[in-house]
N, C-alpha and C. Protein backbone atom coordinates (compact mmCIF):
# COMPACT_ATOMS: atom_id res chain seq x y z
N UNK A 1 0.84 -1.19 0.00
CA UNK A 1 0.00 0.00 0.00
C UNK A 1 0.88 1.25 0.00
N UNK A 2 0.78 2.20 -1.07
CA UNK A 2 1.68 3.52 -0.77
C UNK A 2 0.31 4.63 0.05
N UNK A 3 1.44 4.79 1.31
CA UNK A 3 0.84 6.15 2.19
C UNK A 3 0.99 7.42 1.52
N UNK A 4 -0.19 7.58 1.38
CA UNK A 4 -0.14 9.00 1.35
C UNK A 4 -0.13 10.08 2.39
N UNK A 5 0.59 11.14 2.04
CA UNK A 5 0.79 11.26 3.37
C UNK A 5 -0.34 13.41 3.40
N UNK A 6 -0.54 13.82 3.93
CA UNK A 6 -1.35 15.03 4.71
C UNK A 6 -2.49 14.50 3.85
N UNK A 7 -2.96 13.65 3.49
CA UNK A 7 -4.14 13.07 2.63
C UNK A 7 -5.20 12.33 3.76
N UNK A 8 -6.82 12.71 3.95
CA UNK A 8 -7.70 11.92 4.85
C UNK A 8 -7.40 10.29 4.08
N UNK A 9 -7.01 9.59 5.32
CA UNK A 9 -7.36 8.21 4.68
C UNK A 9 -8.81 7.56 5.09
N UNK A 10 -8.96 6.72 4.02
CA UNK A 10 -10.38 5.84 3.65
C UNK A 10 -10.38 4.97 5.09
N UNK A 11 -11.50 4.35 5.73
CA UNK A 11 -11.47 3.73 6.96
C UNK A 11 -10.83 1.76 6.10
N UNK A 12 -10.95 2.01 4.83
CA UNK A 12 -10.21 0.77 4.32
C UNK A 12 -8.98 0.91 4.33
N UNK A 13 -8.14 2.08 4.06
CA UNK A 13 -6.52 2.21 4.29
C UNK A 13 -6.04 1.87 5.79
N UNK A 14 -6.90 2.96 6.85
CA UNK A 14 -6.88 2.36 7.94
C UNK A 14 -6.72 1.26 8.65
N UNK A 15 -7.80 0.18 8.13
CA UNK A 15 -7.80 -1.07 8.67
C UNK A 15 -6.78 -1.95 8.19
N UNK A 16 -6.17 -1.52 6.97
CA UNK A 16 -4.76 -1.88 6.09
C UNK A 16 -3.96 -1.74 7.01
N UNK A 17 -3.77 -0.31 8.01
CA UNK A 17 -2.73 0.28 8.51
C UNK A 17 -2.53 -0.62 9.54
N UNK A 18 -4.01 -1.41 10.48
CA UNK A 18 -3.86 -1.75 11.67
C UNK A 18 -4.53 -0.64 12.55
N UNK A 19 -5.11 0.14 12.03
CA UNK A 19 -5.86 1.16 12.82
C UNK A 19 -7.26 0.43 13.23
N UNK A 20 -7.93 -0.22 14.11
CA UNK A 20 -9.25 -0.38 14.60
C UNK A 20 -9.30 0.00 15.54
N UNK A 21 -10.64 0.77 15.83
CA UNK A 21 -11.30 0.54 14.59
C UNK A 21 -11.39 1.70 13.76
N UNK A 22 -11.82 1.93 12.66
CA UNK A 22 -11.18 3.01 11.52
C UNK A 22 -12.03 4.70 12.44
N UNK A 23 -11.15 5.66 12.54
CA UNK A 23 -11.28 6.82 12.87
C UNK A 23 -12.31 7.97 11.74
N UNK A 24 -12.92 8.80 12.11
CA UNK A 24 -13.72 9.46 11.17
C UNK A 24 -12.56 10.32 10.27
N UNK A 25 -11.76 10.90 11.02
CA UNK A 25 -10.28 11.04 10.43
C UNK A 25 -8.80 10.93 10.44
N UNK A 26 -8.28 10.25 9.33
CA UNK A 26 -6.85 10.46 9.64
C UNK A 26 -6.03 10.72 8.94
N UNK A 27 -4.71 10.87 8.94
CA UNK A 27 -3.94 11.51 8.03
C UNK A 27 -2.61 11.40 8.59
N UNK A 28 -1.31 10.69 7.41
CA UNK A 28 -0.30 10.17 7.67
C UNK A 28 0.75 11.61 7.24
N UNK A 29 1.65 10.80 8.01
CA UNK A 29 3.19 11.65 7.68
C UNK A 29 3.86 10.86 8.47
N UNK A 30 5.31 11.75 8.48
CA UNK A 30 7.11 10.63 8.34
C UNK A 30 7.49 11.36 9.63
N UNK A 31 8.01 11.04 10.71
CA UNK A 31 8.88 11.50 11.66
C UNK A 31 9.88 12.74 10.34
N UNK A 32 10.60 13.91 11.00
CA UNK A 32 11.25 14.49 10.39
C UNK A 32 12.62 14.91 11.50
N UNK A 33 13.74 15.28 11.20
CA UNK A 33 15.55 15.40 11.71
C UNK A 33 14.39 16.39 12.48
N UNK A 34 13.88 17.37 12.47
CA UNK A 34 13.94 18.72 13.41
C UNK A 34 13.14 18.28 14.62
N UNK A 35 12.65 17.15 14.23
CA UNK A 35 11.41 17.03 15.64
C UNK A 35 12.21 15.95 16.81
N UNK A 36 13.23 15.81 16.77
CA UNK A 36 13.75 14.79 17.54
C UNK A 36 14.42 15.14 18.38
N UNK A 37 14.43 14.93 19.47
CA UNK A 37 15.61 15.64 20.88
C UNK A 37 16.81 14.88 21.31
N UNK A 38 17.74 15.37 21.81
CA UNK A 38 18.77 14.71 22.30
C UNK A 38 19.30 13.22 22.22
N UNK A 39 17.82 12.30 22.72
CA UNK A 39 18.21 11.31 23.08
C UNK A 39 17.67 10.73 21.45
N UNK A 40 17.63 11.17 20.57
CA UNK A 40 17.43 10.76 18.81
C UNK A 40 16.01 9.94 19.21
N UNK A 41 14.71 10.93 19.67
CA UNK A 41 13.69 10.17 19.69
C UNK A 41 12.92 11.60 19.52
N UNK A 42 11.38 11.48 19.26
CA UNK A 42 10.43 12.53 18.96
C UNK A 42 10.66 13.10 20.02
N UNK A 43 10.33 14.24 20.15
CA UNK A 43 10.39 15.33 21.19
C UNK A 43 8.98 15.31 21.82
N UNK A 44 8.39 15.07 23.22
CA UNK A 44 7.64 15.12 23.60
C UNK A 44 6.04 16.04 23.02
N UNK A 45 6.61 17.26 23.26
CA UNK A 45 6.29 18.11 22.84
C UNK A 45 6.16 18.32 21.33
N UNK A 46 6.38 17.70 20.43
CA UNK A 46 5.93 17.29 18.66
C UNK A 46 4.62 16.40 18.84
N UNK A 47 4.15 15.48 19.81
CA UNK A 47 2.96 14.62 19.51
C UNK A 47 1.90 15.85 19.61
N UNK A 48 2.32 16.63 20.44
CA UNK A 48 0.92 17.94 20.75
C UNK A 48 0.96 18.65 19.29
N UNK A 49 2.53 18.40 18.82
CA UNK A 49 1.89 19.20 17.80
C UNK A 49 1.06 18.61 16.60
N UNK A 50 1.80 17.55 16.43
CA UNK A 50 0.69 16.29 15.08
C UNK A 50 -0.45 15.92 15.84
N UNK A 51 -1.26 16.31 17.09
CA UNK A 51 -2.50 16.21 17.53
C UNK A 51 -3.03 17.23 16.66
N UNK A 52 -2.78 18.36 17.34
CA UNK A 52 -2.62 19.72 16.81
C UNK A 52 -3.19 20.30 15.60
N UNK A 53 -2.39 19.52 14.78
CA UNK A 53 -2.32 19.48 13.09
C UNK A 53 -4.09 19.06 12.64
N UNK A 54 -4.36 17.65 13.28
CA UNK A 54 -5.07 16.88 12.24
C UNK A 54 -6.59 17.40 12.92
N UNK A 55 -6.51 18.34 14.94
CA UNK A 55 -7.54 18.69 15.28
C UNK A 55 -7.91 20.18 14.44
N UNK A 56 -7.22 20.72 13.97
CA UNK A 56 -7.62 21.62 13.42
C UNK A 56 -8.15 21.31 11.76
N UNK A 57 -7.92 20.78 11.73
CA UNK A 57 -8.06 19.97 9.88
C UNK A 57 -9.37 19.47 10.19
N UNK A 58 -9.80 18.85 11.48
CA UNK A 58 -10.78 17.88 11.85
C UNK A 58 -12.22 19.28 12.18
N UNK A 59 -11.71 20.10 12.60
CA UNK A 59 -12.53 21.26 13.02
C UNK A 59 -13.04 22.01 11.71
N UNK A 60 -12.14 22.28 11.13
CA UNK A 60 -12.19 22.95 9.69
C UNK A 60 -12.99 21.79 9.05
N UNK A 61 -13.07 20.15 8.35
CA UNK A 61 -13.87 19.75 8.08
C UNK A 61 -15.57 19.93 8.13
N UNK A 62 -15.26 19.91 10.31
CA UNK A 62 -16.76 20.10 10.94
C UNK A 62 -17.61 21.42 10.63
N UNK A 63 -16.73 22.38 10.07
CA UNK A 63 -17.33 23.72 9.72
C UNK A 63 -17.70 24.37 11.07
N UNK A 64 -16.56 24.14 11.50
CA UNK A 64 -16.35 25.02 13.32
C UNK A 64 -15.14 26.14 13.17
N UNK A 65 -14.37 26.32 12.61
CA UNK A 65 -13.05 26.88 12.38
C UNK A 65 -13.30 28.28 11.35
N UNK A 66 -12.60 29.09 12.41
CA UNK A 66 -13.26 30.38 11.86
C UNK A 66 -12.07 30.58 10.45
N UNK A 67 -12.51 31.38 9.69
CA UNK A 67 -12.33 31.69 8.40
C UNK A 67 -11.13 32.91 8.32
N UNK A 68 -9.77 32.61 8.47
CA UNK A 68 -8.97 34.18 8.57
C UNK A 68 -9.41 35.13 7.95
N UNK A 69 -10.15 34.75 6.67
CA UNK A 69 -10.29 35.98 5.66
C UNK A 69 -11.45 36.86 6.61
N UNK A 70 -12.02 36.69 7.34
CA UNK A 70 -13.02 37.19 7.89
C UNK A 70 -14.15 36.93 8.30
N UNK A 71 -14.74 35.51 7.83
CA UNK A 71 -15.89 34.81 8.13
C UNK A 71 -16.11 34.55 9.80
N UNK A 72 -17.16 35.23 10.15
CA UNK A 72 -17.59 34.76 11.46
C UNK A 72 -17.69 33.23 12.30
N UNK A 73 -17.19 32.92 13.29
CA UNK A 73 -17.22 31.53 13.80
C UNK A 73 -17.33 31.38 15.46
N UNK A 74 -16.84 30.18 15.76
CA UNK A 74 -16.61 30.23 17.10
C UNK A 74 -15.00 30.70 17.17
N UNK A 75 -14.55 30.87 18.48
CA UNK A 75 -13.62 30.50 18.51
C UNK A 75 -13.51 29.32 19.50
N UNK A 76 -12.11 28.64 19.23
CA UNK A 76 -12.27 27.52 19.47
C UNK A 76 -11.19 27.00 20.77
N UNK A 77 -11.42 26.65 22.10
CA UNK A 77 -10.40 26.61 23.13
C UNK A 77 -10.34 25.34 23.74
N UNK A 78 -8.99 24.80 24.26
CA UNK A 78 -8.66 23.62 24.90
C UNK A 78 -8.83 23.62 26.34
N UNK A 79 -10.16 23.13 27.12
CA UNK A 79 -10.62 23.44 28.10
C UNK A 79 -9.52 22.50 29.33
N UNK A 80 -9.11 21.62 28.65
CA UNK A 80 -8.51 20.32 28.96
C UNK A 80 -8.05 19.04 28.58
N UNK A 81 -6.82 18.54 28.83
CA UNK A 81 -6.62 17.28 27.52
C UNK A 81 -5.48 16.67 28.50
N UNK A 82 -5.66 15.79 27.95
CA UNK A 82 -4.38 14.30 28.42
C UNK A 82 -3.94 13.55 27.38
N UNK A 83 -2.67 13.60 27.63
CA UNK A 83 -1.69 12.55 26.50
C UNK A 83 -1.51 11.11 27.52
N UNK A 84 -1.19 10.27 26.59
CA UNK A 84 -0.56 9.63 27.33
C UNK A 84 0.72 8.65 26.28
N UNK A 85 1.67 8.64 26.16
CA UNK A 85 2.59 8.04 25.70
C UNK A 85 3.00 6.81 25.71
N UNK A 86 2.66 5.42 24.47
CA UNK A 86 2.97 4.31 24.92
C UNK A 86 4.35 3.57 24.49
N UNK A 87 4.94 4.28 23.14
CA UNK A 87 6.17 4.22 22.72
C UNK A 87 6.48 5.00 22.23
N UNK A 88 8.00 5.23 21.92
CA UNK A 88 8.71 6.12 21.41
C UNK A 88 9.06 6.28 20.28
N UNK A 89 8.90 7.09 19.15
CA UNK A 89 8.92 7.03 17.67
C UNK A 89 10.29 7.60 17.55
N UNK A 90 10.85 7.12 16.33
CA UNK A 90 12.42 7.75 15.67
C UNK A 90 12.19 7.98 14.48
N UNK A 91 13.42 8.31 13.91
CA UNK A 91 13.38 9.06 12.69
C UNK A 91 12.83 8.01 11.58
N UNK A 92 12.71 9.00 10.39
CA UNK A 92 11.64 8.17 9.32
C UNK A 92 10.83 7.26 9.84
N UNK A 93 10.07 7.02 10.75
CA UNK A 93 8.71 6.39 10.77
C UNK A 93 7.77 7.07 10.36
N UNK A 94 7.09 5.98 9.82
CA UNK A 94 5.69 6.32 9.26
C UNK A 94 4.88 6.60 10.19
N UNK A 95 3.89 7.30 10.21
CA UNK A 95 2.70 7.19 11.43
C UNK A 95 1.38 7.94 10.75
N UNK A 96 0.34 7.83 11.35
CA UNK A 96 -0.95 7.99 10.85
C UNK A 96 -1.43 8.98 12.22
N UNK A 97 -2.26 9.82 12.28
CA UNK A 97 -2.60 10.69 13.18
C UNK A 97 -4.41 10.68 13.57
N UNK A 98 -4.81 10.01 14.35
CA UNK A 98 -6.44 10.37 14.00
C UNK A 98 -7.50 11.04 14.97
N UNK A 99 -8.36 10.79 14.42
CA UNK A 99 -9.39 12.14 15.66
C UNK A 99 -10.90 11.82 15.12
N UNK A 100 -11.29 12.07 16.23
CA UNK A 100 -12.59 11.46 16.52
C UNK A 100 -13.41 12.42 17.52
N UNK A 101 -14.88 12.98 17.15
CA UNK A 101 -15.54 13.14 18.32
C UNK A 101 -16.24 11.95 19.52
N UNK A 102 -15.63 12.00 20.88
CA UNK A 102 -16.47 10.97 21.47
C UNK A 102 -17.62 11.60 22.25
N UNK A 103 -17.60 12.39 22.54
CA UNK A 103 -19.16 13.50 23.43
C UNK A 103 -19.32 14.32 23.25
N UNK A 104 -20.49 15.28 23.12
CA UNK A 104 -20.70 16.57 23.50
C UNK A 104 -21.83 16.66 23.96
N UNK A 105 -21.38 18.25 24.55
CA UNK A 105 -22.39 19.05 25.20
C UNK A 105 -23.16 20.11 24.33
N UNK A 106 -23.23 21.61 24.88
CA UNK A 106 -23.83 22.46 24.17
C UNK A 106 -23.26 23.28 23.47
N UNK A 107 -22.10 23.31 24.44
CA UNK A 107 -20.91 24.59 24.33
C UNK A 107 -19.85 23.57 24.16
N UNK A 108 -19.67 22.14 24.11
CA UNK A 108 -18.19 21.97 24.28
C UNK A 108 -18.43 20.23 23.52
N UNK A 109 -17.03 19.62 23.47
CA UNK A 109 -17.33 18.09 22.82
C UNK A 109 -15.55 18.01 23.43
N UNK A 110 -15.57 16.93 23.16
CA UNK A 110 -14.66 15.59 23.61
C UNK A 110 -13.93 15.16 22.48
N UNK A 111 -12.88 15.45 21.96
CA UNK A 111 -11.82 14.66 20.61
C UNK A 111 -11.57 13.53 21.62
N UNK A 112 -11.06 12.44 20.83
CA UNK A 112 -10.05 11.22 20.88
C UNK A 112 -9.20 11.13 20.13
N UNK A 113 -7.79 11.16 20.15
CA UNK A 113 -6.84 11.44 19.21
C UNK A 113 -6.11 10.49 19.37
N UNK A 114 -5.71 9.34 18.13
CA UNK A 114 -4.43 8.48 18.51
C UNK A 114 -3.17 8.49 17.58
N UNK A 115 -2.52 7.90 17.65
CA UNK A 115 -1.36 8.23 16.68
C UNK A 115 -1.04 6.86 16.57
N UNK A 116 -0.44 6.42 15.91
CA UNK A 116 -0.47 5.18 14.82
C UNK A 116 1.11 4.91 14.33
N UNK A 117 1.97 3.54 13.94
CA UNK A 117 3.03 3.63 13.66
C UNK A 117 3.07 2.05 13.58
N UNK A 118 3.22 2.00 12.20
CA UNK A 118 3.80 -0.02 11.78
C UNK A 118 2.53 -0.69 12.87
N UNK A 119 1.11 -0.36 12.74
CA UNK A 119 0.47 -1.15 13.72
C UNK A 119 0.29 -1.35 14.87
N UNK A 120 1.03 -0.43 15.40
CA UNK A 120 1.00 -0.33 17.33
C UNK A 120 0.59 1.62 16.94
N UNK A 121 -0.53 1.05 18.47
CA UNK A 121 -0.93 2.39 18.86
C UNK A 121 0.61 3.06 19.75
N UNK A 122 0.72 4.87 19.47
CA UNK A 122 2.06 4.75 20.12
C UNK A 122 1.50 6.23 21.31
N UNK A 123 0.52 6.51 20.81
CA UNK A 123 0.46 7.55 21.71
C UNK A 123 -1.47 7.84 21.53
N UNK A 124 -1.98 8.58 22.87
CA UNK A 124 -3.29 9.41 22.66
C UNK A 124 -3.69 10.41 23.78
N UNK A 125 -4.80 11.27 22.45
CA UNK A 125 -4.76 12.69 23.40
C UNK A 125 -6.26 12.62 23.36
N UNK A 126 -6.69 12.87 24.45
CA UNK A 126 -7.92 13.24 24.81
C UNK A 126 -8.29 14.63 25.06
N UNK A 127 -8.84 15.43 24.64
CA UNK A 127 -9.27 16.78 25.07
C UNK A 127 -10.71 17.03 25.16
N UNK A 128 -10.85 18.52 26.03
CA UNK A 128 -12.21 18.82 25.42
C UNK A 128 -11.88 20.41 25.56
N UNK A 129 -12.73 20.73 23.76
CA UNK A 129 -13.11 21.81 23.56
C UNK A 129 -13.97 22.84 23.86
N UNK A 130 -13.60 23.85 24.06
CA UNK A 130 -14.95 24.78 24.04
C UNK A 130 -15.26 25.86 23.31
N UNK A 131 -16.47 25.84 22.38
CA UNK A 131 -16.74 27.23 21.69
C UNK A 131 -17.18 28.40 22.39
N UNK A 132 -16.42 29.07 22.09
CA UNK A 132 -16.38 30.54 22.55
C UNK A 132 -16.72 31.52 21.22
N UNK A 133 -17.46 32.79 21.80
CA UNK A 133 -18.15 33.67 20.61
C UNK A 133 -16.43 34.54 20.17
N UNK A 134 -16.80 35.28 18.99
CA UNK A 134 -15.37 35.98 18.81
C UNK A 134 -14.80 36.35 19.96
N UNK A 135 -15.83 37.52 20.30
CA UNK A 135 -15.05 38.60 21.23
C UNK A 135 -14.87 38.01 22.21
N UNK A 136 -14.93 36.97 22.84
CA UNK A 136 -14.66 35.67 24.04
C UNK A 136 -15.83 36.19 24.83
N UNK A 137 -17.05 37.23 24.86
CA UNK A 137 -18.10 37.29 25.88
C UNK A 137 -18.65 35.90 25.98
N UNK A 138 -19.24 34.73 25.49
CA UNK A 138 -19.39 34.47 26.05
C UNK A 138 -19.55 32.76 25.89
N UNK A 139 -20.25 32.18 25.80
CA UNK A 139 -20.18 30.15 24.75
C UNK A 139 -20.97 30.47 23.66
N UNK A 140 -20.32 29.73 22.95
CA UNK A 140 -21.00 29.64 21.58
C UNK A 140 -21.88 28.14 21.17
N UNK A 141 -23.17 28.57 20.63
CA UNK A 141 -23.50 26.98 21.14
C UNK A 141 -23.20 26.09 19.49
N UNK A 142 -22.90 24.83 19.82
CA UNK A 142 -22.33 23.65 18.75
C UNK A 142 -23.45 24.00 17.71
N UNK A 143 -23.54 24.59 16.42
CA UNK A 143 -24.91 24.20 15.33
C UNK A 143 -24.84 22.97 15.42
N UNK A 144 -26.32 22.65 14.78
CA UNK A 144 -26.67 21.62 15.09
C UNK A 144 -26.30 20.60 14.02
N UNK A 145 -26.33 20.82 12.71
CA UNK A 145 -25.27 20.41 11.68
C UNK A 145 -24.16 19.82 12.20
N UNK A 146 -23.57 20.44 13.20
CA UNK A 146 -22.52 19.81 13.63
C UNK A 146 -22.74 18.81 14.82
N UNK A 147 -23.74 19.33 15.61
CA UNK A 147 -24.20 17.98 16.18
C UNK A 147 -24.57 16.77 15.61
N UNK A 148 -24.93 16.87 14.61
CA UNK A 148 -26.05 15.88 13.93
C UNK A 148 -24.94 14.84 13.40
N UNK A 149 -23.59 15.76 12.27
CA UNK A 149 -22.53 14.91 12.26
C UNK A 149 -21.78 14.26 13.00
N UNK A 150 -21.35 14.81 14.57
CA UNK A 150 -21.03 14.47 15.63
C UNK A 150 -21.32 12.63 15.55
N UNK A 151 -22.33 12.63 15.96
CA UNK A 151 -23.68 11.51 15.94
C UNK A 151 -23.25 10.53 14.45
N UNK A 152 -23.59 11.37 13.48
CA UNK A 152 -23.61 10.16 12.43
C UNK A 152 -22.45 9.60 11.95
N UNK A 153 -21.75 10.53 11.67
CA UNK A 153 -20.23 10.21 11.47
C UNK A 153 -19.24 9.33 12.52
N UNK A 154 -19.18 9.94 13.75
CA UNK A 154 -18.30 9.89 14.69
C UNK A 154 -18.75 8.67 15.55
N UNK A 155 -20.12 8.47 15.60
CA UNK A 155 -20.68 8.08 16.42
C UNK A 155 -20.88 8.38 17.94
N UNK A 156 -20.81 9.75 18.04
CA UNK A 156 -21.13 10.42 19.43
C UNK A 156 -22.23 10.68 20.21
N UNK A 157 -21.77 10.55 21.25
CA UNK A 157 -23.68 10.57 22.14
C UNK A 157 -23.45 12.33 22.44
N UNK A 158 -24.29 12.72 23.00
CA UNK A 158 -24.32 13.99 23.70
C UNK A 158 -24.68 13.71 25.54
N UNK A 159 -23.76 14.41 26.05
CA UNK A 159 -23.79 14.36 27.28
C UNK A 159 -24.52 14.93 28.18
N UNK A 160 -24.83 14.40 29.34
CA UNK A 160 -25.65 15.35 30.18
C UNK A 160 -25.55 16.28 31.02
């Protein structure tokens, strides 16, 4: 199978990859020389950023992600999140990045983020978001469009 890599993969590439079960999104790339620290391993601090990457790609899909040119939106904040690290990636590995809604509320939802490499899960971030109006007065509530995908896509409940 050739990876493609900043490309959404199909939940059939996925299950190719060893990803189950297949994520609503994901998207591969290569370890790179700049992201690696001292001890010639990823730099802690690089998994936040390939979370990072594919939650904002994942937001921008959902039609939550405000528009630089000027288009009105939420804005969008990390209320709280946990990594947790199960191995250590090196240079040129392949890895796959994915994200998932698992809950929401009115004002806020729940990513699941894992990261992927030759078939072993190697790392995941859990967060939760919150929409906020531009001027930060005050929550912005989820459209429902985006709830609705939440649900069909993701398979997310809404919380109480």
């Amino acid at each position: 199978m050739t990876l493609l890599y900043h490309t959404p993969l199909s939940p059939e590439a996925q299950s190719e990859l060893g990803i189950a079960p297949p994520a609503p999104l994901a998207m591969a790339d290569q370890v790179r020389f700049s992201e690696l620290d001292a001890l010639c391993h990823v730099n802690n601090a690089v998994y936040l950023q390939w979370f990072e990457r594919l939650r904002v790609k994942y937001t921008q899909i959902c039609g939550l992600s405000r528009n630089l040119g000027g288009e009105t939106g939420p804005r969008i904040v990390i209320r709280s999140g946990t990594i947790h690290y199960i191995q250590e990636m090196l240079m040129d590995e392949k890895y796959v990045v994915t994200c998932g809604c698992a809950a929401f509320r009115n004002t806020s939802f729940t990513l699941h983020q894992e990261l992927w490499s030759d078939g072993q899960k190697r790392a995941t971030f859990d967060c939760v978001l919150v929409l906020l109006r531009q001027d930060g007065s005050g929550r912005y509530p989820i459209p429902e469009a985006v709830r609705d995908r939440f649900m069909r896509v993701d398979g997310a409940q809404p919380e109480a």
